[in-house]
Protein backbone atom coordinates (compact mmCIF):
# COMPACT_ATOMS: atom_id res chain seq x y z
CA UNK A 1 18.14 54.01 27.35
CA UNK A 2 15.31 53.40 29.60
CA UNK A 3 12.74 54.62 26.63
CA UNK A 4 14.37 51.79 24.21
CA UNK A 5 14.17 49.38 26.15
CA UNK A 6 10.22 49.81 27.63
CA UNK A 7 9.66 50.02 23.19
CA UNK A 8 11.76 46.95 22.60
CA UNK A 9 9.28 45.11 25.52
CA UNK A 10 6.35 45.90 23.97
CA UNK A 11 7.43 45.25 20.23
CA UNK A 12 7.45 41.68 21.87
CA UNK A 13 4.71 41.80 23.77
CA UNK A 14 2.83 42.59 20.67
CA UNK A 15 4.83 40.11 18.65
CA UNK A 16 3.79 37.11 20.82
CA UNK A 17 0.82 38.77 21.23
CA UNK A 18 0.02 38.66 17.60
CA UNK A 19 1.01 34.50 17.24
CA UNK A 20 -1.38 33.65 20.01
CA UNK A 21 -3.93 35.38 18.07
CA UNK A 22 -3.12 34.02 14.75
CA UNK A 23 -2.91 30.54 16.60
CA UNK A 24 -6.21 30.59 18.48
CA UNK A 25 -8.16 30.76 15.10
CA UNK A 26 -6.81 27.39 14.08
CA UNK A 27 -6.71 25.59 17.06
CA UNK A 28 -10.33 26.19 17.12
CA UNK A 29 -11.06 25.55 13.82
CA UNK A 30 -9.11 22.10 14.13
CA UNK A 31 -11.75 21.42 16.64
CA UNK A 32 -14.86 21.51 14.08
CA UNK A 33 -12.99 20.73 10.81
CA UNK A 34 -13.63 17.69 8.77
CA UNK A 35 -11.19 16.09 6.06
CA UNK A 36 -12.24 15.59 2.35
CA UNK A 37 -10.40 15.43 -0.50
CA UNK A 38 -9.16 18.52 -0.38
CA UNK A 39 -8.04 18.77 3.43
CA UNK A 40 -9.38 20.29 6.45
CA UNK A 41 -12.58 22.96 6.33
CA UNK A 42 -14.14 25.06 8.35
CA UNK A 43 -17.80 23.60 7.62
CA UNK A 44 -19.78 24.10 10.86
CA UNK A 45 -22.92 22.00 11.98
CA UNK A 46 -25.79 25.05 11.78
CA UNK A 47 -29.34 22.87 12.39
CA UNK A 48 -31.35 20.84 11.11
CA UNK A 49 -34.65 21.07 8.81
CA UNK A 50 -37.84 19.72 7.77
CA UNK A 51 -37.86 20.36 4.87
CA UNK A 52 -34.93 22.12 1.78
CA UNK A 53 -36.75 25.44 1.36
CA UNK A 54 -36.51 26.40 5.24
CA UNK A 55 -32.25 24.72 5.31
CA UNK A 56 -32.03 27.58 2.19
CA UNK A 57 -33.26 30.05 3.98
CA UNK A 58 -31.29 29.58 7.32
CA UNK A 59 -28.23 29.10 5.25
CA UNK A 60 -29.00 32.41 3.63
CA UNK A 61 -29.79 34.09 6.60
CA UNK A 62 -26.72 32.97 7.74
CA UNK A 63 -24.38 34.23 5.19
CA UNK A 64 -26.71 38.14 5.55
CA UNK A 65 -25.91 38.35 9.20
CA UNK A 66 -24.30 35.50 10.86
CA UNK A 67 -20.97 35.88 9.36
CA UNK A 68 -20.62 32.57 7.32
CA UNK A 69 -19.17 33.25 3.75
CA UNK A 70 -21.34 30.22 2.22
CA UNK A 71 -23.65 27.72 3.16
CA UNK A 72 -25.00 23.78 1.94
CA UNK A 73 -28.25 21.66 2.99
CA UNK A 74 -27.46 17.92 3.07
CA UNK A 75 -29.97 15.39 3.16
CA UNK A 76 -29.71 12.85 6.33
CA UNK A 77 -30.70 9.53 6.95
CA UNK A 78 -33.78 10.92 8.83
CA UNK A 79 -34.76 12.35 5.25
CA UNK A 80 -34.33 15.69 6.85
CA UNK A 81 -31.64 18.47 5.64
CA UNK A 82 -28.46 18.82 7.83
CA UNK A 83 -27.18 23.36 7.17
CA UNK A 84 -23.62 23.37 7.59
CA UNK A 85 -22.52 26.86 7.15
CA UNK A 86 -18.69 27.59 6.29
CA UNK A 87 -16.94 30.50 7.91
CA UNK A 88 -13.38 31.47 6.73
């Protein structure tokens, strides 16, 4: 009896354990996203640059190591390009 109930506990434990995890991804990303058209994203501010060739090759840097899954260089009003890089 003692055994079922010390499994029962931690089915739980990993139950709730499991939400908070599967929670703390959103809350965060709720915190960066921006709304479009087509609802929230995960687009996330990555630098600035001088000039389109070196936002490109941050952005693809970024998806080869950083973890991002795709990338875009906006110009600014500065005239200079804004990487966001989008992680899912």
């Amino acid at each position: 009896m003692h055994l079922r109930k010390m499994f029962a506990g931690a089915a739980v434990a990993a139950t709730v354990a499991g939400v908070g995890l599967m929670a703390a991804p959103a809350a965060q990303a709720a915190g960066t996203a921006q709304t479009g058209a087509a609802g929230a994203t995960a687009w996330i501010p990555w630098g600035t640059y001088a000039d389109l060739s070196n936002c490109h090759h941050a952005g693809q840097w970024a998806v080869q190591n950083a973890g991002a899954s795709n990338y875009t260089c906006s110009l600014n009003a500065s005239q200079q390009y804004d990487l966001y890089i989008y992680r899912v």
